[in-house]
Protein backbone atom coordinates (compact mmCIF):
# COMPACT_ATOMS: atom_id res chain seq x y z
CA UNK A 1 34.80 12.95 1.15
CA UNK A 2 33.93 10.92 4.36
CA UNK A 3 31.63 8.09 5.01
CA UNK A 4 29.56 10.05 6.86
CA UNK A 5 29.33 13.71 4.47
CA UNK A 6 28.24 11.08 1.64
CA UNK A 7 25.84 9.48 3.94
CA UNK A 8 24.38 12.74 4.66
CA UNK A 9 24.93 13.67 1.32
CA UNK A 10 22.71 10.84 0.20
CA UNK A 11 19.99 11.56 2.63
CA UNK A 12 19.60 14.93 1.36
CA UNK A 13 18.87 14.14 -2.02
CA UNK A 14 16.39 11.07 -0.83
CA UNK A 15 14.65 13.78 1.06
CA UNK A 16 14.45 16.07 -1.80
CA UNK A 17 13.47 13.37 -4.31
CA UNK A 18 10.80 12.32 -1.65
CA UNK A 19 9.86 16.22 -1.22
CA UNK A 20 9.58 16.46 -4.65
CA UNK A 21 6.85 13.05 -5.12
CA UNK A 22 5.39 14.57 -2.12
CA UNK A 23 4.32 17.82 -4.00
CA UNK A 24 2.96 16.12 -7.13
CA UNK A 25 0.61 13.45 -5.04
CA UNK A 26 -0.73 16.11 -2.65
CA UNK A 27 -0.60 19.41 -4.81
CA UNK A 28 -3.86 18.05 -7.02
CA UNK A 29 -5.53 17.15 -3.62
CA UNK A 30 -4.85 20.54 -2.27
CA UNK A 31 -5.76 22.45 -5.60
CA UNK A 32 -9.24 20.20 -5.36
CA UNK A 33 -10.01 21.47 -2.07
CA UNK A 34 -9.05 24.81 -2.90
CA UNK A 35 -11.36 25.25 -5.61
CA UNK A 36 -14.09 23.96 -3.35
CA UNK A 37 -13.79 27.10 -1.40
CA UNK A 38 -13.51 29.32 -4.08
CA UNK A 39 -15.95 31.54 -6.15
CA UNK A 40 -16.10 30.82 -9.79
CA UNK A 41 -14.68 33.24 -11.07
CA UNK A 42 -11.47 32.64 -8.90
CA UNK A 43 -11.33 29.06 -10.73
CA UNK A 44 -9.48 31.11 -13.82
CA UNK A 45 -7.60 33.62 -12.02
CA UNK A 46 -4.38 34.44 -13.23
CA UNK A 47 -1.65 33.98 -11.30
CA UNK A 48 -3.60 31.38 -9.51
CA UNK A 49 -5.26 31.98 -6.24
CA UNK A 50 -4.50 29.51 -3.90
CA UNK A 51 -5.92 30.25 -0.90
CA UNK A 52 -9.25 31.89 -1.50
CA UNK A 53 -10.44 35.34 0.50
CA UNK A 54 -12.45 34.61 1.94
CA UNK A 55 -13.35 30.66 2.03
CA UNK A 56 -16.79 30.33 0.65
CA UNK A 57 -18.41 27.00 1.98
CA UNK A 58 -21.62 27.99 -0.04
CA UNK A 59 -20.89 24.89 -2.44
CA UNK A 60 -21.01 22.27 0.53
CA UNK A 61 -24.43 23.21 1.43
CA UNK A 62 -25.65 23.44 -2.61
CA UNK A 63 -24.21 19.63 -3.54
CA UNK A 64 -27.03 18.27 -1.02
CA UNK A 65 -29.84 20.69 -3.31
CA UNK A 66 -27.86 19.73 -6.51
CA UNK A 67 -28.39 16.26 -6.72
CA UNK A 68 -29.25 12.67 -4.54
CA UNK A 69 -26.04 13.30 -3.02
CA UNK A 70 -26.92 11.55 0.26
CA UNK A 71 -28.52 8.79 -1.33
CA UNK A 72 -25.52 8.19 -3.74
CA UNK A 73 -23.71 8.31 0.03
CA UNK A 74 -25.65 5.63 1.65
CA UNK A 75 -25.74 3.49 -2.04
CA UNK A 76 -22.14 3.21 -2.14
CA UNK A 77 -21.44 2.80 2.13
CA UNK A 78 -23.91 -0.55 1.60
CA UNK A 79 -22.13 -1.42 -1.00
CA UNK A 80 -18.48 -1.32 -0.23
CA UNK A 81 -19.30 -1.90 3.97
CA UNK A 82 -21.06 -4.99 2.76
CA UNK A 83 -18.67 -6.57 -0.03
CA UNK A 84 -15.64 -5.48 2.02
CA UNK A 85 -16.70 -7.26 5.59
CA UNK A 86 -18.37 -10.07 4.78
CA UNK A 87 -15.60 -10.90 1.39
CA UNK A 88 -12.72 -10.18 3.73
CA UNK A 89 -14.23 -12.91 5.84
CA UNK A 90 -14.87 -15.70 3.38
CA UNK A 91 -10.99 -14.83 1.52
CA UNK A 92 -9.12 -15.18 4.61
CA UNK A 93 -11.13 -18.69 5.24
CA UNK A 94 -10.01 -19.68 1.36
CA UNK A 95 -6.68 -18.27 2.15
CA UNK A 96 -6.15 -20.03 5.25
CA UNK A 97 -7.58 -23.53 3.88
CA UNK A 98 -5.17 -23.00 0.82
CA UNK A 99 -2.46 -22.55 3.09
CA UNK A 100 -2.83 -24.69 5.67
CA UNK A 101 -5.21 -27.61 4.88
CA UNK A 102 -4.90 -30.67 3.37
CA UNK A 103 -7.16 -31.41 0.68
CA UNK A 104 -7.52 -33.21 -2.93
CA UNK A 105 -6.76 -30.47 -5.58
CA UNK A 106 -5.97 -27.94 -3.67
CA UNK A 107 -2.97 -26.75 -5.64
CA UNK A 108 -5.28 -26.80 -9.06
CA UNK A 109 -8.28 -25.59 -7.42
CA UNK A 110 -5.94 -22.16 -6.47
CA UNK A 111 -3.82 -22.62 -9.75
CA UNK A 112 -7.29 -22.47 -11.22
CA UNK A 113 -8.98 -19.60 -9.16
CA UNK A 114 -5.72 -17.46 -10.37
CA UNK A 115 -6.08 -18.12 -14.33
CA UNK A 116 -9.63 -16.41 -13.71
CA UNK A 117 -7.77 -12.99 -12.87
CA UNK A 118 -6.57 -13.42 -16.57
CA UNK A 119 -9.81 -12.70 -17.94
CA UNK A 120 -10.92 -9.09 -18.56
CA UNK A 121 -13.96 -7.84 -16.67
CA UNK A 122 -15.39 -6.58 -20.30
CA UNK A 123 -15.53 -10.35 -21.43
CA UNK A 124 -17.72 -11.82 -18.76
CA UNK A 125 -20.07 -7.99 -18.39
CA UNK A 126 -22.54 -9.00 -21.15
CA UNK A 127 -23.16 -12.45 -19.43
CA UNK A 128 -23.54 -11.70 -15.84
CA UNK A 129 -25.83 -8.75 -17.21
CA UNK A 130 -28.25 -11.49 -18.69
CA UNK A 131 -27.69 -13.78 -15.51
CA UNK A 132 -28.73 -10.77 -13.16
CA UNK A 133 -31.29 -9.87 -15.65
CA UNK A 134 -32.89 -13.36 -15.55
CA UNK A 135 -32.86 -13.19 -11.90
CA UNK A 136 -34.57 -9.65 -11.93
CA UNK A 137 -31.62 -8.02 -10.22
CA UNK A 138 -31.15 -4.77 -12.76
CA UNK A 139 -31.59 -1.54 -11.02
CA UNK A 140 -30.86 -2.80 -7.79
CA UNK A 141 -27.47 -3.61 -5.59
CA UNK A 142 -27.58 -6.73 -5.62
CA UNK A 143 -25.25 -7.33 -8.84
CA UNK A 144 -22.51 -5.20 -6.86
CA UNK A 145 -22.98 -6.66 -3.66
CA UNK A 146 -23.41 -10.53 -4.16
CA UNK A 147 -20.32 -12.04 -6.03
CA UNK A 148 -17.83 -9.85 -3.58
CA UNK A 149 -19.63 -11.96 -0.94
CA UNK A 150 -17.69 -14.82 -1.94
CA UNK A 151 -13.95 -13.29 -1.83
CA UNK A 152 -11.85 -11.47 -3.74
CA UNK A 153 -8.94 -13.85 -5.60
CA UNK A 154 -6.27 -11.49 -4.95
CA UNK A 155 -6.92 -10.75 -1.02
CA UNK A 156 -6.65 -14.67 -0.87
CA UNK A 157 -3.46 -15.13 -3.24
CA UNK A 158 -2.02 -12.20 -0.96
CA UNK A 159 -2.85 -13.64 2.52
CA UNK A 160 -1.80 -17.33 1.42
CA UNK A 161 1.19 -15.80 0.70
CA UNK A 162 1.20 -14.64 3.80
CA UNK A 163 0.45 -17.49 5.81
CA UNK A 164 2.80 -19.83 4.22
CA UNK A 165 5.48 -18.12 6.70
CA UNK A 166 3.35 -18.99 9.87
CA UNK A 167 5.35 -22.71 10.51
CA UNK A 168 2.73 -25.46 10.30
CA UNK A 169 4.16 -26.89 14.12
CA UNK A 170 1.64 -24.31 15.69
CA UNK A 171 -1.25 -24.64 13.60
CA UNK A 172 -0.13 -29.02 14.35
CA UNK A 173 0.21 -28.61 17.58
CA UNK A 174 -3.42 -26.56 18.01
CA UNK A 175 -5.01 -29.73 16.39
CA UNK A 176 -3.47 -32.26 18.77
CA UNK A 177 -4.85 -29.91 21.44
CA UNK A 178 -8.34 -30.64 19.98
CA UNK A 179 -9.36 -27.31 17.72
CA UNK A 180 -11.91 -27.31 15.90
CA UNK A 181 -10.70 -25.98 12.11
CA UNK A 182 -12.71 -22.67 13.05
CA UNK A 183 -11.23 -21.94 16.32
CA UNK A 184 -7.45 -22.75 14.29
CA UNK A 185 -8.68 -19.98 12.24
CA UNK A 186 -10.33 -17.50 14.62
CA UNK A 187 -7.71 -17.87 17.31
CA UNK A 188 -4.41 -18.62 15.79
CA UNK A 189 -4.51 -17.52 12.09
CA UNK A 190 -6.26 -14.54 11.70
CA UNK A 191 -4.58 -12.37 14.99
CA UNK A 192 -1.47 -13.22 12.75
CA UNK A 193 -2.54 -11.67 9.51
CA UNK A 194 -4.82 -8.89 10.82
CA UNK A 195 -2.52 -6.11 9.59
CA UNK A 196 -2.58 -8.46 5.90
CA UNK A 197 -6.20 -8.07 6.06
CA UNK A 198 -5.64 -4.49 7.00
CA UNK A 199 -3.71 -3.40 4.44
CA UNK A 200 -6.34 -5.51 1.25
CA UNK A 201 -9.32 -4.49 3.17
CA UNK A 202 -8.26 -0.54 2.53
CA UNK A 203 -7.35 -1.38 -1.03
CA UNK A 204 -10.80 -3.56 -2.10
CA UNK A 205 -12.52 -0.77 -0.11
CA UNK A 206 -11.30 2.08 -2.50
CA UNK A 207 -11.68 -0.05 -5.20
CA UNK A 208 -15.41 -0.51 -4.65
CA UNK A 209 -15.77 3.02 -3.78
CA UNK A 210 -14.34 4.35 -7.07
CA UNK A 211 -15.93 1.77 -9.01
CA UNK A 212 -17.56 3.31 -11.96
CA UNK A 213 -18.09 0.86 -14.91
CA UNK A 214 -20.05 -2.23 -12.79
CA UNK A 215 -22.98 0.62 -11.35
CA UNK A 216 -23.49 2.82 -14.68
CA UNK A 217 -24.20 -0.52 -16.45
CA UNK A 218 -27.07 -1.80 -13.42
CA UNK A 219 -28.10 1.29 -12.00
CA UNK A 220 -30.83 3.65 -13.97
CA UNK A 221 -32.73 5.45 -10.87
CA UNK A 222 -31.39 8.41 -9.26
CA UNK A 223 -32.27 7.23 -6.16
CA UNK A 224 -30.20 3.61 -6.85
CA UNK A 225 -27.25 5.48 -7.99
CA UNK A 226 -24.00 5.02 -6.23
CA UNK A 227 -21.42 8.53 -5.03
CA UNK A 228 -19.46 8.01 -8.35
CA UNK A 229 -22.79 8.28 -10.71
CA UNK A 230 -23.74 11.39 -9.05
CA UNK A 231 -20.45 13.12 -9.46
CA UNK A 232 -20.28 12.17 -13.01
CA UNK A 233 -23.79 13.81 -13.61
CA UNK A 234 -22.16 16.80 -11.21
CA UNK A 235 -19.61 16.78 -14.16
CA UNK A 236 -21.80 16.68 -16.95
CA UNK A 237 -24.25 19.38 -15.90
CA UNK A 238 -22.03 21.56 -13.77
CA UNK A 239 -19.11 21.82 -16.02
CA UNK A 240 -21.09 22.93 -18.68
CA UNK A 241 -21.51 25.91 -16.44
CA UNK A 242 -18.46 25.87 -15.33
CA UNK A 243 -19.58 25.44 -11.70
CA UNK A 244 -16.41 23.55 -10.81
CA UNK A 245 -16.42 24.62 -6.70
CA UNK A 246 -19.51 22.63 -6.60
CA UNK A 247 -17.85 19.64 -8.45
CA UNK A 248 -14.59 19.88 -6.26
CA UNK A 249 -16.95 20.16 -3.37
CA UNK A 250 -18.92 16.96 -4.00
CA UNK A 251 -15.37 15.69 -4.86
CA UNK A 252 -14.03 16.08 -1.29
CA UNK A 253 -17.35 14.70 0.46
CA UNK A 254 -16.21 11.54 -2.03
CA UNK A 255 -12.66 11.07 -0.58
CA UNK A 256 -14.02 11.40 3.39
CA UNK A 257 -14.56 8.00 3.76
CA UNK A 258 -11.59 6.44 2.34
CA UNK A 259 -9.38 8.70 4.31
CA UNK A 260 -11.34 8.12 7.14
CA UNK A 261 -10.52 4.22 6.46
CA UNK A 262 -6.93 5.00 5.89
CA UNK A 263 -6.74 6.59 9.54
CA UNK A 264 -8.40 3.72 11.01
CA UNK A 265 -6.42 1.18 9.86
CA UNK A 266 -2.97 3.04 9.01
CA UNK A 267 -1.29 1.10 12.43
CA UNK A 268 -2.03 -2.14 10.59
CA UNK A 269 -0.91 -0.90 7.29
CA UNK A 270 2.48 -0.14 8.21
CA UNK A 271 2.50 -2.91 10.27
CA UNK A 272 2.23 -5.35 7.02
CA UNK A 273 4.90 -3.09 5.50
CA UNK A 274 7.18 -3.97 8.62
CA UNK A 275 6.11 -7.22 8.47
CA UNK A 276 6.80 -8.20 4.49
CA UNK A 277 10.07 -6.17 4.89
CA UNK A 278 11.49 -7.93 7.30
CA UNK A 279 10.58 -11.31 5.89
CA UNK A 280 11.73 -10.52 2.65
């Protein structure tokens, strides 16, 4: 067989393989929005219906009647908007002064700041409950909000790993030009890692919008409640029924935003791809 009929050869499985991974990570997401369009008693149906006749978007107007749906909206776009843009800020400035400042400790401090990641969110929930307690924070978004204000330690391990390619002769010869520390950051460093900062900002984002645990242990009113509380309630009170268009439906309106993220920033994304492959 010839270099090239294996090449091809090769390709053709890679494709199928790829085909293949491509049908189990989007076949759930088409089922979901599927069912959102379908009556319930097509949910059963045997063989399966795929594509309902006809599309019933009756369930996209209901989840607004069903439940704070919009409020759950808003809840969790302050949250995650507000953690994600102002913490994306403050890492890269850690990140940057890890990488490319000199100070006293700095190796422990981040040596330190690391060993933290080590420790399971379940150890430290009871105490930051009675801090935020104390400080009369329960039922409100403040808990969720204020410590992502401060960074997030593995966007700054990931773009000090980053930076430590950027040669140190051009953040040098910035400060013999006269920058100010800020304007080394603003100008120089962070045009270099935007598509970094891309690529975390998308990943932190879904985090926080997914996040379950931290809001079901601070959040008791409806009206406080973040997108993931409502659905759950969806779940427990619509399942029963087995109303599961509605719960698909409220499903969908949950995934918008993070696609709509993904689309914003998917030129940056594979831009940090490119970029770590090639300087790997």
């Amino acid at each position: 067989m010839s270099h090239s009929r294996k090449r091809n050869l090769t390709s053709t499985i890679i494709f199928i393989v790829l085909l293949i991974g491509a049908v189990f990570m989007i076949g759930p997401l088409l089922w979901m929005l599927s069912t959102s369009l379908k009556d319930k008693q097509d949910v059963f149906a045997l063989p399966p219906v795929w594509i309902p006749s006809p599309f019933n978007f009756g369930k996209y107007k209901e989840i607004w009647e069903a439940g704070p749906l919009l409020s759950g909206i808003k809840n969790s776009l302050i949250i995650a908007l507000s953690v994600t843009v102002v913490g994306t800020f403050t890492s890269s400035l850690a990140a940057f002064a890890f990488a490319k400042l000199r100070f006293p400790g700095k190796n422990k401090i981040f040596l330190l700041m690391l060993s933290s990641l080590m420790i399971p969110y379940p150890a430290v929930m009871i105490p930051q409950f009675f801090i935020f307690s104390k400080l009369g924070w329960i039922d409100t978004l403040w808990p969720l909000i204020v410590p992502g204000l401060f960074g997030n330690i593995v966007m700054i391990f990931f773009l000090r790993q980053y930076l430590s390619s950027v040669p140190n002769a051009i953040i040098e010869a910035a400060k013999i030009d006269g920058s100010s520390y800020f304007r080394l950051y603003s100008s120089i460093t962070f045009p270099l890692i935007k598509p970094a900062i891309a690529a975390q900002l998308i990943l932190w984002f879904m985090g926080i919008w997914n996040d379950y645990l931290a809001p079901i242990i601070y959040l008791n009113s409806p009206e406080k409640q973040t997108l993931q509380l409502v659905i759950a309630n969806f779940n427990a009170t619509y399942a029963i029924q087995t109303d599961y268009p509605l719960i698909m439906a409220a499903s969908i309106i949950s995934l918008l935003p993070m696609l709509i993220i993904f689309l914003v920033f998917q030129k940056q994304i594979i831009e940090s791809v490119a970029i770590s492959g090639v300087k790997g």
